[in-house]
C-alpha atoms as a PDB file:
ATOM      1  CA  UNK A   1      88.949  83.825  81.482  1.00  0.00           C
ATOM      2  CA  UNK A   2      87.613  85.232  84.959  1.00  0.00           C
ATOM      3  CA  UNK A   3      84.574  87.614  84.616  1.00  0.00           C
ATOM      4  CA  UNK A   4      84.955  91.032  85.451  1.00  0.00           C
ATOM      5  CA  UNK A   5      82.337  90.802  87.995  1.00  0.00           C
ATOM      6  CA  UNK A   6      83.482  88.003  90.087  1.00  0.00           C
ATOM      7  CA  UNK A   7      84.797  89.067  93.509  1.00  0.00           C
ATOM      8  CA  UNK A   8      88.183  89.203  94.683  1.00  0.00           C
ATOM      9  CA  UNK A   9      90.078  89.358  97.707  1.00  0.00           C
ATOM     10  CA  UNK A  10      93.467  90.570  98.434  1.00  0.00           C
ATOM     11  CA  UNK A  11      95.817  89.996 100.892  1.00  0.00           C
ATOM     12  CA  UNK A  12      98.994  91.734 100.791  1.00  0.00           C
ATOM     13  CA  UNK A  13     102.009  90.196 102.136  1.00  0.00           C
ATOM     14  CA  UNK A  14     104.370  92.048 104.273  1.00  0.00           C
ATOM     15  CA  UNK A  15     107.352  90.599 102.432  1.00  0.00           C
ATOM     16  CA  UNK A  16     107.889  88.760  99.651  1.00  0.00           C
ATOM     17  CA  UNK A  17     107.737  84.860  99.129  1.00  0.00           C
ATOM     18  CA  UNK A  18     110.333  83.068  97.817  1.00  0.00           C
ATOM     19  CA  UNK A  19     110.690  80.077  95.139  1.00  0.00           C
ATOM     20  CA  UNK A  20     110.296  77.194  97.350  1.00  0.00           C
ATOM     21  CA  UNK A  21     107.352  78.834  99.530  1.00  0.00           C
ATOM     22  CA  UNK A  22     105.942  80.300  95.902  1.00  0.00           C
ATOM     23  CA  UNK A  23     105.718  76.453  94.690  1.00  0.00           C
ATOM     24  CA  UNK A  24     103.669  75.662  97.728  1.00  0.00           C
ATOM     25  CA  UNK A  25     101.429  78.270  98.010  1.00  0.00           C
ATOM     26  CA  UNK A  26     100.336  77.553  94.662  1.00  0.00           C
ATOM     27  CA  UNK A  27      99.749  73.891  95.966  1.00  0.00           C
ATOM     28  CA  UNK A  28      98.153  75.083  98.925  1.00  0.00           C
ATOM     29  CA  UNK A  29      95.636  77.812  97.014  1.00  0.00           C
ATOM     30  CA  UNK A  30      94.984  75.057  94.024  1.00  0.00           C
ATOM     31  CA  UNK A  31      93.616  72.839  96.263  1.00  0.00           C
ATOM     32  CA  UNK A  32      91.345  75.035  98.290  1.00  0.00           C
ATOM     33  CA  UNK A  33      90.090  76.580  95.534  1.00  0.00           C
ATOM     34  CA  UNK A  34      89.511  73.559  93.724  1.00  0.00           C
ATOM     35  CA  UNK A  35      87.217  72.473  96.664  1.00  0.00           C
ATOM     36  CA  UNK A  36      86.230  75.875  97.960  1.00  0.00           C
ATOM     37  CA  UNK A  37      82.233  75.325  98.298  1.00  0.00           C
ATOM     38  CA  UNK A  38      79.375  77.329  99.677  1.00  0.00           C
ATOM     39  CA  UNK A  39      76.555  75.609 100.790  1.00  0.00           C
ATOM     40  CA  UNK A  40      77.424  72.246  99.238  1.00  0.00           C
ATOM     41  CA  UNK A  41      78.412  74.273  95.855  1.00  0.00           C
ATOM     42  CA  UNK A  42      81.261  74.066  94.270  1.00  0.00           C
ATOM     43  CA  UNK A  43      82.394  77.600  93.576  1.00  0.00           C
ATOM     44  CA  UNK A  44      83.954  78.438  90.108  1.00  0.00           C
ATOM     45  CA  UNK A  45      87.178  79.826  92.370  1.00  0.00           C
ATOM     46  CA  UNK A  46      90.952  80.878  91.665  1.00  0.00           C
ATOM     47  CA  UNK A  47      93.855  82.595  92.567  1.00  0.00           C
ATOM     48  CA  UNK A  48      96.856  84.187  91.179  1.00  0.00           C
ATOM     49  CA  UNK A  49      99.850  85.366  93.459  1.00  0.00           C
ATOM     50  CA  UNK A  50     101.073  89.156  92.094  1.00  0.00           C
ATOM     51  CA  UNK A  51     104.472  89.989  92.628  1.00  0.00           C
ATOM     52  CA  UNK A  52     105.675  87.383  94.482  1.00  0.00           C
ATOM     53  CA  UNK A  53     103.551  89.004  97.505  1.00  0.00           C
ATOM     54  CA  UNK A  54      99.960  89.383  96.933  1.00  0.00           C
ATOM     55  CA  UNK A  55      97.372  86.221  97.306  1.00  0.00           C
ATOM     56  CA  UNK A  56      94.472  87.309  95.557  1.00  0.00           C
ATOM     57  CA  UNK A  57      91.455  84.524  95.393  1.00  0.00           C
ATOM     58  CA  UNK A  58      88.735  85.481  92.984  1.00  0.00           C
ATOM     59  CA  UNK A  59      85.385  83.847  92.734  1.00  0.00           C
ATOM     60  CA  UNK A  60      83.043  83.966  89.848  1.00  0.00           C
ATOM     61  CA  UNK A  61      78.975  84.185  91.455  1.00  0.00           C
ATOM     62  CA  UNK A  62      77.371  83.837  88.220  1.00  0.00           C
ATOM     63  CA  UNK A  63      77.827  79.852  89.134  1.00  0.00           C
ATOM     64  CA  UNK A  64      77.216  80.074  92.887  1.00  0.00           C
ATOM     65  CA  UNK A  65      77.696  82.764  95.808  1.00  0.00           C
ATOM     66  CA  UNK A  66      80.108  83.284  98.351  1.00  0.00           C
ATOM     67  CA  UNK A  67      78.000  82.903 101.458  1.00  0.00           C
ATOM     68  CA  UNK A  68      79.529  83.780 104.949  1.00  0.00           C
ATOM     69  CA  UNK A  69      80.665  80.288 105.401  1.00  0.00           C
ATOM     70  CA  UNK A  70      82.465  80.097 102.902  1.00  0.00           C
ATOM     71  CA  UNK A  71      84.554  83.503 102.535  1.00  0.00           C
ATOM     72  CA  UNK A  72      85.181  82.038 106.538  1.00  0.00           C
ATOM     73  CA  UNK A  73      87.001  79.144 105.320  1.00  0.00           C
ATOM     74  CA  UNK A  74      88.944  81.270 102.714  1.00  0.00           C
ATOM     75  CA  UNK A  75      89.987  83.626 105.983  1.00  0.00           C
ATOM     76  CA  UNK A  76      90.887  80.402 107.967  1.00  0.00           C
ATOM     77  CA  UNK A  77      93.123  79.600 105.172  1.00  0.00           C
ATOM     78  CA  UNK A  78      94.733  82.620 105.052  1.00  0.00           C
ATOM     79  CA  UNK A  79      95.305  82.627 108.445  1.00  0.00           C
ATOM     80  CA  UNK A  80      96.771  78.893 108.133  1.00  0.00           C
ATOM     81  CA  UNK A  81      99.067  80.658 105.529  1.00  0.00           C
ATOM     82  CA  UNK A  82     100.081  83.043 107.659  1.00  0.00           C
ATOM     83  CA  UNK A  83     101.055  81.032 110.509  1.00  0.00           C
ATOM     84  CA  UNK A  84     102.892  78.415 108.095  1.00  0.00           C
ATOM     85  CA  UNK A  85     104.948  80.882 106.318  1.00  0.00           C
ATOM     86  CA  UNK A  86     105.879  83.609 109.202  1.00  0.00           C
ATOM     87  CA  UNK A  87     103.863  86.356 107.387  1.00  0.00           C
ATOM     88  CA  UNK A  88     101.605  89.034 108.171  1.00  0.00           C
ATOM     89  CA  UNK A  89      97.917  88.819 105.291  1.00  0.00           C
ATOM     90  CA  UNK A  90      95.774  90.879 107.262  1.00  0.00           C
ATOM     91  CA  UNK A  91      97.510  94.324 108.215  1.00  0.00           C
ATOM     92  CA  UNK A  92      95.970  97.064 106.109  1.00  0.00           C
ATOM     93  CA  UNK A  93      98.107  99.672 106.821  1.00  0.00           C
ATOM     94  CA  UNK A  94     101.318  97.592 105.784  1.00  0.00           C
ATOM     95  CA  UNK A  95     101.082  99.632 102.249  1.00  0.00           C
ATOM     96  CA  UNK A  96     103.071  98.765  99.094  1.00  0.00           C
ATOM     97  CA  UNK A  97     104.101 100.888  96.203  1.00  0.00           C
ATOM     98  CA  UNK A  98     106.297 101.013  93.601  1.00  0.00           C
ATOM     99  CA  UNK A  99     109.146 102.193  93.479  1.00  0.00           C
ATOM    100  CA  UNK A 100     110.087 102.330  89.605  1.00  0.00           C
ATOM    101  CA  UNK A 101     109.884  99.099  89.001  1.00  0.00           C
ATOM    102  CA  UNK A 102     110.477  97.513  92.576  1.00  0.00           C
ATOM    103  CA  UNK A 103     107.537  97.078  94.839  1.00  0.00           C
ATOM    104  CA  UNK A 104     108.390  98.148  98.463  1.00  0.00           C
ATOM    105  CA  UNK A 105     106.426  97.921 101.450  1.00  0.00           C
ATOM    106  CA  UNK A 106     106.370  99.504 104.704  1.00  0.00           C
ATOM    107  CA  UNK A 107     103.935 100.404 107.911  1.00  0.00           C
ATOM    108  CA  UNK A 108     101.902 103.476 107.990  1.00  0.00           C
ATOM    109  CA  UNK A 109     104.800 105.143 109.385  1.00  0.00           C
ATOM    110  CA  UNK A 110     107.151 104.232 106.927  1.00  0.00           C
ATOM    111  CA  UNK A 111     104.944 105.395 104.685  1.00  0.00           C
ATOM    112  CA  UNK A 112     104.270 108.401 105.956  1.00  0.00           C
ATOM    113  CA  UNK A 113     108.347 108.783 106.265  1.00  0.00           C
ATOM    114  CA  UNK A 114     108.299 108.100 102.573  1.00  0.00           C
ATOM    115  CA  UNK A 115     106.058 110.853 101.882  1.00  0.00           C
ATOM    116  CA  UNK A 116     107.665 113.445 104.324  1.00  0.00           C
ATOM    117  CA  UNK A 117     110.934 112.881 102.527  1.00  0.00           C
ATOM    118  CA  UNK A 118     109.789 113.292  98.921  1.00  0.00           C
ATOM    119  CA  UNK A 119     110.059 109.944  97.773  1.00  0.00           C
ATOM    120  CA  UNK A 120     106.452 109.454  97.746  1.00  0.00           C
ATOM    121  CA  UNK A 121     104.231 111.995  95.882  1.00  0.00           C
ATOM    122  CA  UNK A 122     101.019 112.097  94.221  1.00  0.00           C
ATOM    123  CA  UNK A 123     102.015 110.263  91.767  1.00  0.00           C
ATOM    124  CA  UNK A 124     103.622 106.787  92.984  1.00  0.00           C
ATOM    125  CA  UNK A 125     101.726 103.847  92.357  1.00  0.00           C
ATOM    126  CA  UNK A 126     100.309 102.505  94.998  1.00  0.00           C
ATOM    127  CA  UNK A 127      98.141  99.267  95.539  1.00  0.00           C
ATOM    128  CA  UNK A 128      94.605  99.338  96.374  1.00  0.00           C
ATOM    129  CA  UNK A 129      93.722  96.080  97.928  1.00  0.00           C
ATOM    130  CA  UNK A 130      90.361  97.189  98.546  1.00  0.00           C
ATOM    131  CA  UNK A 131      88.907  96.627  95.061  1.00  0.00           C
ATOM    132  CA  UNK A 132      86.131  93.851  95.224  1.00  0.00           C
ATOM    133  CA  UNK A 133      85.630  92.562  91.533  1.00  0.00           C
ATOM    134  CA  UNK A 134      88.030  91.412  88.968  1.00  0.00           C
ATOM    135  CA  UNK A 135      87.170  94.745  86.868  1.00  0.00           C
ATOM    136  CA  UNK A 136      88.422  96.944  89.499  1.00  0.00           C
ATOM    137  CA  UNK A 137      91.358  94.840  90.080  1.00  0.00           C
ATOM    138  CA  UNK A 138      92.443  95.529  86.500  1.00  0.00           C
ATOM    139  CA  UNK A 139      91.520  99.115  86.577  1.00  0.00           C
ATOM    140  CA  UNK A 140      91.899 100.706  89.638  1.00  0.00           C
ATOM    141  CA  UNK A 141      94.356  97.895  91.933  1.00  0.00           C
ATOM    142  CA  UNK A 142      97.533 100.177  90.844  1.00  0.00           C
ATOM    143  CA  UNK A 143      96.626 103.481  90.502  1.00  0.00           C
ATOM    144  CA  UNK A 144      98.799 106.840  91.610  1.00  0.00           C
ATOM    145  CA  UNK A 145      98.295 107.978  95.297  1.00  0.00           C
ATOM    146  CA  UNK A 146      96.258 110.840  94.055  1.00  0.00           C
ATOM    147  CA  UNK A 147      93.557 108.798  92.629  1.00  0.00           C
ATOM    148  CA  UNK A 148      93.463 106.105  95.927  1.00  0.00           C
ATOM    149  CA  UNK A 149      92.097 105.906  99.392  1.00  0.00           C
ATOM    150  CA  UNK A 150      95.611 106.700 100.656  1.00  0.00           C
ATOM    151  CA  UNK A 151      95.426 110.354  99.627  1.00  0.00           C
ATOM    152  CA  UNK A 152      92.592 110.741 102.240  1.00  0.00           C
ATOM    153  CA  UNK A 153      94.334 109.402 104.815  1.00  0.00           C
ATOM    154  CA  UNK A 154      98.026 110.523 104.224  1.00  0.00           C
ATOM    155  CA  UNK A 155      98.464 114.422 104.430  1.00  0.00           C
ATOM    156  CA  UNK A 156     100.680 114.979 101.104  1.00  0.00           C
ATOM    157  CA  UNK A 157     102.312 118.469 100.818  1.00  0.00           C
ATOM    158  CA  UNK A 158     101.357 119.517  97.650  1.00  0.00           C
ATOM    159  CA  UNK A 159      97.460 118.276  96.617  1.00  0.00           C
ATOM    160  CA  UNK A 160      96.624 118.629  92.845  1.00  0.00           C
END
Protein backbone atom coordinates (compact mmCIF):
# COMPACT_ATOMS: atom_id res chain seq x y z
CA UNK A 1 0.00 0.00 0.00
CA UNK A 2 1.79 3.40 -1.06
CA UNK A 3 1.09 6.35 1.35
CA UNK A 4 -0.81 9.11 0.21
CA UNK A 5 1.95 11.41 0.89
CA UNK A 6 4.75 9.89 -0.95
CA UNK A 7 5.75 11.81 -4.10
CA UNK A 8 5.16 10.97 -7.54
CA UNK A 9 6.30 11.75 -10.83
CA UNK A 10 4.69 11.48 -14.12
CA UNK A 11 5.79 11.23 -17.39
CA UNK A 12 3.38 11.02 -20.09
CA UNK A 13 4.16 9.21 -23.15
CA UNK A 14 3.41 10.58 -26.48
CA UNK A 15 2.10 7.23 -27.69
CA UNK A 16 1.35 4.23 -26.33
CA UNK A 17 3.68 1.17 -25.51
CA UNK A 18 3.08 -1.98 -26.67
CA UNK A 19 3.23 -5.69 -25.11
CA UNK A 20 6.74 -6.51 -25.76
CA UNK A 21 8.13 -2.87 -24.80
CA UNK A 22 5.33 -2.99 -21.72
CA UNK A 23 7.22 -6.33 -20.44
CA UNK A 24 10.46 -4.45 -20.45
CA UNK A 25 9.72 -1.38 -19.06
CA UNK A 26 8.46 -3.10 -16.17
CA UNK A 27 11.97 -4.86 -16.07
CA UNK A 28 13.66 -1.77 -16.60
CA UNK A 29 11.54 0.41 -13.74
CA UNK A 30 11.70 -2.83 -11.21
CA UNK A 31 15.14 -2.71 -11.16
CA UNK A 32 15.81 0.96 -10.71
CA UNK A 33 13.47 1.27 -8.27
CA UNK A 34 14.54 -1.60 -6.44
CA UNK A 35 18.01 0.12 -6.16
CA UNK A 36 16.93 3.72 -6.46
CA UNK A 37 18.99 5.30 -3.36
CA UNK A 38 19.59 8.76 -2.04
CA UNK A 39 22.51 9.34 -0.22
CA UNK A 40 23.44 5.69 0.32
CA UNK A 41 19.55 5.02 1.26
CA UNK A 42 17.61 2.78 -0.12
CA UNK A 43 14.37 4.51 -1.00
CA UNK A 44 11.01 2.67 -0.36
CA UNK A 45 10.33 3.37 -4.42
CA UNK A 46 7.78 2.08 -7.18
CA UNK A 47 6.13 2.48 -10.23
CA UNK A 48 3.06 1.59 -12.03
CA UNK A 49 2.62 2.25 -15.90
CA UNK A 50 -1.25 3.79 -16.50
CA UNK A 51 -2.72 3.13 -19.65
CA UNK A 52 -0.23 1.61 -21.42
CA UNK A 53 1.41 5.29 -21.61
CA UNK A 54 2.12 6.91 -18.40
CA UNK A 55 5.44 5.95 -16.19
CA UNK A 56 4.66 7.17 -12.94
CA UNK A 57 7.54 6.41 -10.11
CA UNK A 58 6.36 7.13 -6.62
CA UNK A 59 8.53 7.32 -3.59
CA UNK A 60 7.47 7.01 -0.04
CA UNK A 61 9.86 9.82 2.31
CA UNK A 62 8.61 8.66 5.51
CA UNK A 63 11.70 5.99 5.03
CA UNK A 64 14.19 8.32 3.34
CA UNK A 65 14.08 11.56 0.99
CA UNK A 66 14.48 12.14 -2.49
CA UNK A 67 17.51 14.38 -2.53
CA UNK A 68 18.60 16.10 -5.87
CA UNK A 69 20.81 13.25 -6.69
CA UNK A 70 18.67 11.03 -6.69
CA UNK A 71 15.37 12.40 -8.53
CA UNK A 72 18.69 13.06 -11.19
CA UNK A 73 19.18 9.50 -11.66
CA UNK A 74 15.36 8.86 -11.96
CA UNK A 75 15.49 11.77 -14.93
CA UNK A 76 18.59 10.00 -16.47
CA UNK A 77 16.51 6.98 -16.59
CA UNK A 78 13.81 8.41 -18.14
CA UNK A 79 15.77 9.87 -20.56
CA UNK A 80 17.53 6.31 -21.18
CA UNK A 81 13.83 5.25 -21.72
CA UNK A 82 13.22 7.62 -24.02
CA UNK A 83 16.04 7.14 -26.24
CA UNK A 84 15.56 3.17 -26.07
CA UNK A 85 12.00 3.15 -26.97
CA UNK A 86 11.68 6.19 -29.67
CA UNK A 87 9.42 8.20 -27.27
CA UNK A 88 8.96 11.59 -26.17
CA UNK A 89 8.62 11.64 -21.50
CA UNK A 90 9.30 15.12 -21.11
CA UNK A 91 6.96 17.35 -23.43
CA UNK A 92 4.34 18.99 -21.25
CA UNK A 93 2.26 20.30 -23.66
CA UNK A 94 1.80 16.79 -25.45
CA UNK A 95 -1.76 16.61 -23.44
CA UNK A 96 -3.94 13.48 -23.14
CA UNK A 97 -7.60 13.11 -22.53
CA UNK A 98 -10.17 10.89 -22.83
CA UNK A 99 -12.10 10.41 -25.19
CA UNK A 100 -15.03 8.12 -23.74
CA UNK A 101 -13.17 5.54 -22.89
CA UNK A 102 -10.03 5.91 -25.27
CA UNK A 103 -7.19 8.07 -24.14
CA UNK A 104 -5.90 10.30 -27.03
CA UNK A 105 -3.10 12.53 -27.13
CA UNK A 106 -2.05 15.36 -29.13
CA UNK A 107 0.31 18.75 -29.09
CA UNK A 108 -0.95 21.97 -27.81
CA UNK A 109 -2.25 22.58 -31.13
CA UNK A 110 -4.08 19.61 -31.53
CA UNK A 111 -5.49 20.33 -28.57
CA UNK A 112 -6.44 23.48 -29.07
CA UNK A 113 -8.01 22.07 -32.59
CA UNK A 114 -9.90 19.73 -30.35
CA UNK A 115 -11.36 22.41 -28.42
CA UNK A 116 -12.13 24.82 -31.40
CA UNK A 117 -14.11 22.02 -32.96
CA UNK A 118 -16.28 21.02 -30.00
CA UNK A 119 -14.87 17.86 -29.21
CA UNK A 120 -13.23 19.12 -26.22
CA UNK A 121 -15.31 21.05 -23.61
CA UNK A 122 -15.25 21.74 -20.05
CA UNK A 123 -15.97 18.70 -19.26
CA UNK A 124 -13.45 16.03 -20.90
CA UNK A 125 -11.18 14.42 -18.70
CA UNK A 126 -8.05 15.41 -18.93
CA UNK A 127 -4.73 14.28 -17.15
CA UNK A 128 -2.93 16.36 -14.77
CA UNK A 129 0.58 15.15 -14.61
CA UNK A 130 1.48 17.80 -12.36
CA UNK A 131 0.15 16.29 -9.11
CA UNK A 132 3.15 15.59 -6.67
CA UNK A 133 1.83 13.00 -4.00
CA UNK A 134 0.06 9.77 -4.35
CA UNK A 135 -3.21 11.55 -2.79
CA UNK A 136 -3.45 13.93 -5.55
CA UNK A 137 -2.76 11.34 -8.05
CA UNK A 138 -5.92 9.55 -6.94
CA UNK A 139 -7.94 12.64 -6.60
CA UNK A 140 -7.18 15.18 -8.84
CA UNK A 141 -4.73 13.17 -11.86
CA UNK A 142 -8.13 12.85 -14.05
CA UNK A 143 -10.23 15.52 -13.46
CA UNK A 144 -12.58 17.56 -16.21
CA UNK A 145 -10.79 20.49 -18.04
CA UNK A 146 -12.75 22.89 -15.97
CA UNK A 147 -11.30 21.89 -12.75
CA UNK A 148 -7.34 21.62 -14.29
CA UNK A 149 -4.47 23.84 -15.16
CA UNK A 150 -5.49 23.48 -18.82
CA UNK A 151 -8.54 25.72 -18.45
CA UNK A 152 -6.07 28.61 -17.70
CA UNK A 153 -4.16 28.14 -20.46
CA UNK A 154 -6.66 26.99 -23.22
CA UNK A 155 -9.31 29.76 -24.10
CA UNK A 156 -12.64 27.49 -24.04
CA UNK A 157 -15.77 29.17 -25.56
CA UNK A 158 -18.15 28.77 -23.07
CA UNK A 159 -16.54 29.10 -19.19
CA UNK A 160 -18.89 27.83 -16.38
Amino acid sequence: MINDGARVWIYQSNRVFNNKELDSLNQILNDFTQTWTAHNQQLKAGFEIEYNRFIILNVDEQQAGASGCSIDKSVHLIQEIEKQFNVNLFDRFHIAWKENENIISGNRDEFEHQIKIGNINQETIVFNNLVSNYAQLRTNWEIPLKHSWHSKVFKLESVL
